[in-house]
Protein backbone atom coordinates (compact mmCIF):
# COMPACT_ATOMS: atom_id res chain seq x y z
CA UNK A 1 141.37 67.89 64.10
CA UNK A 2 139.56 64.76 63.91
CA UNK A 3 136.94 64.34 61.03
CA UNK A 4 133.34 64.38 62.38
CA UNK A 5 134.15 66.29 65.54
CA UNK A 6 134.39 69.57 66.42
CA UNK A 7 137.93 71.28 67.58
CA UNK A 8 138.82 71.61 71.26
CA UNK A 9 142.05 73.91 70.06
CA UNK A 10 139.14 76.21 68.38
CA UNK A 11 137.04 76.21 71.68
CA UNK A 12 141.02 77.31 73.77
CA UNK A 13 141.72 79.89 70.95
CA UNK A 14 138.31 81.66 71.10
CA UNK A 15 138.94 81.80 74.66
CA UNK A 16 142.24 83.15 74.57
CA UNK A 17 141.03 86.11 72.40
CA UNK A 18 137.98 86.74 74.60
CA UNK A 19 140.17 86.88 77.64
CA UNK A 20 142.14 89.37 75.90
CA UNK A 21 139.23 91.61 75.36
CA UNK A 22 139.25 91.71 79.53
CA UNK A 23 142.50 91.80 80.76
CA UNK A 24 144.70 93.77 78.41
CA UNK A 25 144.53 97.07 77.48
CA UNK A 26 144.47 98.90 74.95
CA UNK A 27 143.71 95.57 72.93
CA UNK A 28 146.01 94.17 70.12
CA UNK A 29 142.55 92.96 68.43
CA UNK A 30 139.55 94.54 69.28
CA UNK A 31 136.76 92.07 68.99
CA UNK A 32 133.54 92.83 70.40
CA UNK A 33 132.16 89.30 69.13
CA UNK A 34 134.70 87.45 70.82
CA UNK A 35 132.78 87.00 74.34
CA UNK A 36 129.08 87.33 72.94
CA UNK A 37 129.75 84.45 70.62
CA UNK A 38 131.15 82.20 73.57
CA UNK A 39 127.98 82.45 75.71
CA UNK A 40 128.26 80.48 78.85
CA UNK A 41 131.36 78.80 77.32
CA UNK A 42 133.29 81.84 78.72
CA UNK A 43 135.13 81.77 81.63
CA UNK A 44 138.32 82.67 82.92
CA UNK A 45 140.45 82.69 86.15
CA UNK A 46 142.17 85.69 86.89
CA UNK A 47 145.33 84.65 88.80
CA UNK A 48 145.66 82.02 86.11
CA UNK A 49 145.45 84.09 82.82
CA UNK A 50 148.26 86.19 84.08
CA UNK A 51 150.90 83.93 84.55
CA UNK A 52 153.81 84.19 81.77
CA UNK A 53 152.92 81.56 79.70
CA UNK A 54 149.27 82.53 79.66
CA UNK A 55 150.06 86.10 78.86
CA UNK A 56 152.50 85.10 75.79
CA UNK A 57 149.89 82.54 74.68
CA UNK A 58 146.89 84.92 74.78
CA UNK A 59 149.10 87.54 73.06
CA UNK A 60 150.55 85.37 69.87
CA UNK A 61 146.66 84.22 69.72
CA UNK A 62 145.41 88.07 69.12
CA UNK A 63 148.44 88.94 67.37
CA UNK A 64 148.54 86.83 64.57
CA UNK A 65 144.87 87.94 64.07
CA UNK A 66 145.63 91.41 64.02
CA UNK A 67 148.31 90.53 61.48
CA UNK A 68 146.30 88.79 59.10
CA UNK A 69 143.82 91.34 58.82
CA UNK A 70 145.94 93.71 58.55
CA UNK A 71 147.54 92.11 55.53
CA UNK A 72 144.02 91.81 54.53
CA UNK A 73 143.41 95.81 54.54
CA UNK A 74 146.12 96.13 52.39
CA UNK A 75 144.67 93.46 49.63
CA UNK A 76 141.17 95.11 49.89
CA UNK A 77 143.00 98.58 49.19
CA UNK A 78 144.35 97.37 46.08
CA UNK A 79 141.28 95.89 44.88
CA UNK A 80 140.78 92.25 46.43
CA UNK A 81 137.08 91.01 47.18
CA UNK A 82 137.24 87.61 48.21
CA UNK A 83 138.09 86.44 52.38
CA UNK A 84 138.99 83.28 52.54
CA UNK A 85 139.41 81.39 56.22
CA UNK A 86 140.98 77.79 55.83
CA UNK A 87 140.19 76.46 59.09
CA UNK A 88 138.03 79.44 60.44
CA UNK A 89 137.01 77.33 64.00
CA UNK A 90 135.30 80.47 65.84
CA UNK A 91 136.74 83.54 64.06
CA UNK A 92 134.75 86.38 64.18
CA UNK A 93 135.98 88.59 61.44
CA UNK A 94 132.66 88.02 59.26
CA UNK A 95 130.67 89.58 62.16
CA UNK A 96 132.69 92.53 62.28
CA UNK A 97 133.57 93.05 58.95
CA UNK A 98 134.46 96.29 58.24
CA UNK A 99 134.46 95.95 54.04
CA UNK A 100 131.08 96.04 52.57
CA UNK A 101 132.50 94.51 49.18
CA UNK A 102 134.76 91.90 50.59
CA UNK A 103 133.27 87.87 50.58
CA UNK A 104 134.20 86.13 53.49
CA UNK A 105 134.54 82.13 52.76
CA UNK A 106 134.18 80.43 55.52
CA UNK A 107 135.89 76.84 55.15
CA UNK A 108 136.35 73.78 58.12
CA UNK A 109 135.50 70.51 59.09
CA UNK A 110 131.26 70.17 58.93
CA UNK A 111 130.96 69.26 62.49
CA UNK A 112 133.35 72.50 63.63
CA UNK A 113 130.91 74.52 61.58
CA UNK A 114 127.89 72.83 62.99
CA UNK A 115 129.05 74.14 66.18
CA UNK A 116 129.77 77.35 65.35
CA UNK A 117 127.01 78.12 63.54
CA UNK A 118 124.91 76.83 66.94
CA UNK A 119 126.81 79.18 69.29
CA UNK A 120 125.88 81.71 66.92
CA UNK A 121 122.00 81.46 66.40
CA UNK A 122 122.32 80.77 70.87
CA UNK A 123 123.86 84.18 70.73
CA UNK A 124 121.69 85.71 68.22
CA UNK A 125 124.21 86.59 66.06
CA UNK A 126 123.36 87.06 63.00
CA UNK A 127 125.54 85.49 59.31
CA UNK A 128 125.75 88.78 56.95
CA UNK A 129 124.68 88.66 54.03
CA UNK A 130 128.19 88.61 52.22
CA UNK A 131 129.46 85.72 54.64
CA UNK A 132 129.14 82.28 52.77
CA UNK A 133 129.82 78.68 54.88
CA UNK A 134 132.03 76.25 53.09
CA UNK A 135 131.63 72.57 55.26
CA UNK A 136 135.09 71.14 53.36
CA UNK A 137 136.12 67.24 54.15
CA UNK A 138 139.27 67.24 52.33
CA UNK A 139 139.02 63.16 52.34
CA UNK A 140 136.03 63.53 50.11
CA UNK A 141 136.89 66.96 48.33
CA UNK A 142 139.80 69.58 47.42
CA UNK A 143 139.97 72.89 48.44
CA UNK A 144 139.61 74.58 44.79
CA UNK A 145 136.32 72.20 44.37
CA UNK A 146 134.81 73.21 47.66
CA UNK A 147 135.19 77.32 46.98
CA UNK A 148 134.31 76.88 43.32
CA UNK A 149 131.43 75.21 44.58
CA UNK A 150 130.54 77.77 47.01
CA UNK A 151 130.81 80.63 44.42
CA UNK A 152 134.41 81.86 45.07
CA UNK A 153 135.74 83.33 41.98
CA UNK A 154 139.06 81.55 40.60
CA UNK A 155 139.47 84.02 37.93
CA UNK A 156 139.85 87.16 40.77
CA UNK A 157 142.42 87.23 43.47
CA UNK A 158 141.56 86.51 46.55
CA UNK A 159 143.04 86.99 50.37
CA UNK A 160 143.43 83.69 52.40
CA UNK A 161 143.62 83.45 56.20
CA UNK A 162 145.13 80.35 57.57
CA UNK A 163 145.32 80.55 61.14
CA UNK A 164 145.89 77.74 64.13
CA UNK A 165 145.95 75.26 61.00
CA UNK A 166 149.78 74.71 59.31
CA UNK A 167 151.03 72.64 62.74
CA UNK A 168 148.27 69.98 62.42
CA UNK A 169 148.83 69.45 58.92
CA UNK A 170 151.27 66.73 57.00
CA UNK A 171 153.04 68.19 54.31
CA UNK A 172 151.48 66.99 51.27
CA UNK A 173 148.27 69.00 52.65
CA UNK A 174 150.12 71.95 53.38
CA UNK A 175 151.81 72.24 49.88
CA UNK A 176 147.98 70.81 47.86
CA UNK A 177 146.84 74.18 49.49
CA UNK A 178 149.32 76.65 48.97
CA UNK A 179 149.55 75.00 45.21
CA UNK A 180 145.81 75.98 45.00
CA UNK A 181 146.40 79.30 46.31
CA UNK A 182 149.56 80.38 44.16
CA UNK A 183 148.08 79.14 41.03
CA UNK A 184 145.13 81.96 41.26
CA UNK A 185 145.42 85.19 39.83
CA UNK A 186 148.34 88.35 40.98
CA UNK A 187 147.37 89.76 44.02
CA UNK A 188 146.61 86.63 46.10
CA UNK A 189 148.28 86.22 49.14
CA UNK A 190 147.80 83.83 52.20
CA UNK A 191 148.42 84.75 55.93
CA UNK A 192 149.57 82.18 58.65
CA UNK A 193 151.55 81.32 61.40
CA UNK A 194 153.45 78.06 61.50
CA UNK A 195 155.58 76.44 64.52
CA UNK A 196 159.19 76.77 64.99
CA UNK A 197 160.88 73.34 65.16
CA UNK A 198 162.43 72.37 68.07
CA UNK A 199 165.78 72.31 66.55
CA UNK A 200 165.92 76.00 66.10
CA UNK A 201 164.70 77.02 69.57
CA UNK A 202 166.88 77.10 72.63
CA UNK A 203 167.02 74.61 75.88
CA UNK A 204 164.31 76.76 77.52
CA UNK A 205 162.19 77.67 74.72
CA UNK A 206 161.93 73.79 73.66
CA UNK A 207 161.01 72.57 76.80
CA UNK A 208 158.43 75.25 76.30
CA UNK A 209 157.14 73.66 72.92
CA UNK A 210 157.26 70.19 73.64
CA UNK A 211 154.96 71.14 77.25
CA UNK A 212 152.60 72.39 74.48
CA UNK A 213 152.93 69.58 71.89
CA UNK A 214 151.98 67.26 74.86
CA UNK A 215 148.74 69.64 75.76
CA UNK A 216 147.24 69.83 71.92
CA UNK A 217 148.45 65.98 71.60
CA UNK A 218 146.11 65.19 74.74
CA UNK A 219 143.38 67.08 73.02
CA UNK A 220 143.61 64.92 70.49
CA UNK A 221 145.18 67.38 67.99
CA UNK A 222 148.74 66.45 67.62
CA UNK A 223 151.52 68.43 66.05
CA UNK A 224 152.55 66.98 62.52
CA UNK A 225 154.18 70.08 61.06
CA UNK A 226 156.86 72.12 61.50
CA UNK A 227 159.26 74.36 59.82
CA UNK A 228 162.48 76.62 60.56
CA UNK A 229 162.41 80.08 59.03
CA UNK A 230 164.63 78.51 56.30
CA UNK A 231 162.78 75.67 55.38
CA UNK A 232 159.48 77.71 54.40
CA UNK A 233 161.00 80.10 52.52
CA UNK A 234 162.07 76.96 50.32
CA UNK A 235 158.45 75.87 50.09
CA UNK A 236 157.41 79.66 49.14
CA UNK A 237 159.66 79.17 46.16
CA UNK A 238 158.85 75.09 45.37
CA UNK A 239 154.67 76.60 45.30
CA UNK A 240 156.09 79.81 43.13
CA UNK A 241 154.72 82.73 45.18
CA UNK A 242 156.20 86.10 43.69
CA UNK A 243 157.63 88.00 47.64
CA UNK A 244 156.84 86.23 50.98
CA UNK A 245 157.67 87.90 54.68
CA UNK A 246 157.97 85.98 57.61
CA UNK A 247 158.04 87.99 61.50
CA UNK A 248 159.12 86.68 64.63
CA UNK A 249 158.35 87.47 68.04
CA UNK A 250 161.08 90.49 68.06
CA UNK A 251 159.32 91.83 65.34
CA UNK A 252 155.69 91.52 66.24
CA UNK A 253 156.73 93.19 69.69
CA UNK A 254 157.72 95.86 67.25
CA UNK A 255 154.41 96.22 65.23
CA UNK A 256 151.90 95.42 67.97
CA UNK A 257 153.55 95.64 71.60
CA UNK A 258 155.33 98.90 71.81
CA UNK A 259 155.32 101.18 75.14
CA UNK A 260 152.69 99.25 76.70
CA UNK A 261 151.67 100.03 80.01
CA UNK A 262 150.86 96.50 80.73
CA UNK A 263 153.96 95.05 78.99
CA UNK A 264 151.96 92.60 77.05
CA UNK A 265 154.67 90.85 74.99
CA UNK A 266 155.81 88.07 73.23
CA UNK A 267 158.81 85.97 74.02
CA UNK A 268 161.53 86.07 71.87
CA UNK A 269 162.40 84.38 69.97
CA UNK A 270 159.21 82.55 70.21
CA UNK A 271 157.71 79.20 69.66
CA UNK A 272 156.00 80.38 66.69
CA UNK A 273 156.26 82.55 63.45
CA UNK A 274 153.71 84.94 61.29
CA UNK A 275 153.86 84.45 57.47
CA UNK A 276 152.56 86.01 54.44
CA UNK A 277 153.25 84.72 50.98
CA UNK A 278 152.18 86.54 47.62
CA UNK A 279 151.63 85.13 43.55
């Protein structure tokens, strides 16, 4: 993500989960925002979206959704209030929030949120009331200013979603945030997925990756980050989170891609992993 312009890997993902509202059924994440929100900027070819590659893409895309909300369900059951999106590009959970008492923090780049916020008023969608936008530079200001800022409370726990973000980060950013997230109260947690490094993946599967490394690096998004299971378990422990899970692609099948009539699947063992960390 380049500062001052909006994401291209935002504009893919949001298509990827609209597609999936189409083509496969039942859906991993039903999200009837997904396609409204687009406007003309959907489109889709048929023949294309069901090649392999495709398919696994658009599947990891609305899985690691569904996972993060999920994990977010089980927060707001035990008494968490606060949403927060790092990086939140075109997700729709605000607009389909199912939690009347849950803030949703809403934090990117200002000229990604420019954007989205002018695909929304094109689509007449309207910002709830408990949604609040966080434009965040991080060259000109840290994460815990920007939400204290924007009224998040630092003295309550809160939830934070982290999706499509970890792989374009260095790793001094990635550790400043999850510092900022493990030192707020018990009952925290942050949700993400992360990519695989090369070195752990086989012949096939890293041809795979570095196919995609070259796509995002044309968009002008390059991979900088990347961990093996082992590695971010060790940052987990450096930042002092309390438990952490990570699932793989064997174990997502599990959870979301059972008995499908379609056999929508991920590959195993997968280009890229599903994290949740708790203080």
């Amino acid at each position: 993500m380049q500062t001052g312009r909006a994401s291209r890997t935002a504009l893919r993902v949001a298509q990827r989960r609209a597609i999936h509202q189409v083509l496969d059924r039942p859906c991993v994440l039903a999200d009837p925002i997904a396609i409204p929100l687009l406007g003309p900027e959907f489109s889709y070819d048929a023949v294309r979206e069901m090649h392999p590659f495709a398919r696994a893409f658009r599947a990891f895309m609305a899985a690691r959704s569904r996972y993060a909300e999920d994990r977010l369900a089980a927060a707001v059951a035990n008494g968490v209030a606060q949403y927060v999106l790092l990086g939140a590009g075109l997700d729709t959970f605000a607009y389909r929030n199912p939690f009347p008492q849950l803030r949703v923090f809403e934090v990117d780049f200002p000229a990604t949120q420019e954007w989205k916020r002018a695909l929304l008023t094109a689509a007449a969608i309207a910002a709830p009331a408990n949604l609040t936008f966080v434009p965040l530079d991080f060259e000109h200001m840290t994460l815990a200013t920007g939400l204290n800022a924007a009224g998040f409370d630092a003295t309550k726990p809160g939830f934070f979603g982290w999706l499509g973000v970890v792989p374009y980060l260095t790793l001094p950013a990635f550790r400043a945030t999850l510092d900022t997230i493990a030192a707020l109260p018990a009952g925290t947690a942050v949700s993400f997925d992360y990519a695989v490094s090369p070195h752990a993946l086989n012949l096939i599967h890293r041809m795979t990756f570095h196919a995609l490394a070259r796509r995002v690096a044309k968009a002008g998004e390059p991979f900088r980050l990347l961990f093996t299971p082992e590695q971010l378990d060790q940052e987990f422990v450096r930042a002092g989170f309390s438990r952490f899970e990570q699932l793989g692609a064997a174990e997502l099948n599990d959870l979301y891609f059972a008995n499908r009539i379609d056999k929508l699947k991920l590959p195993t063992p997968g280009l890229g992993r599903l994290a949740t960390a708790w203080v």
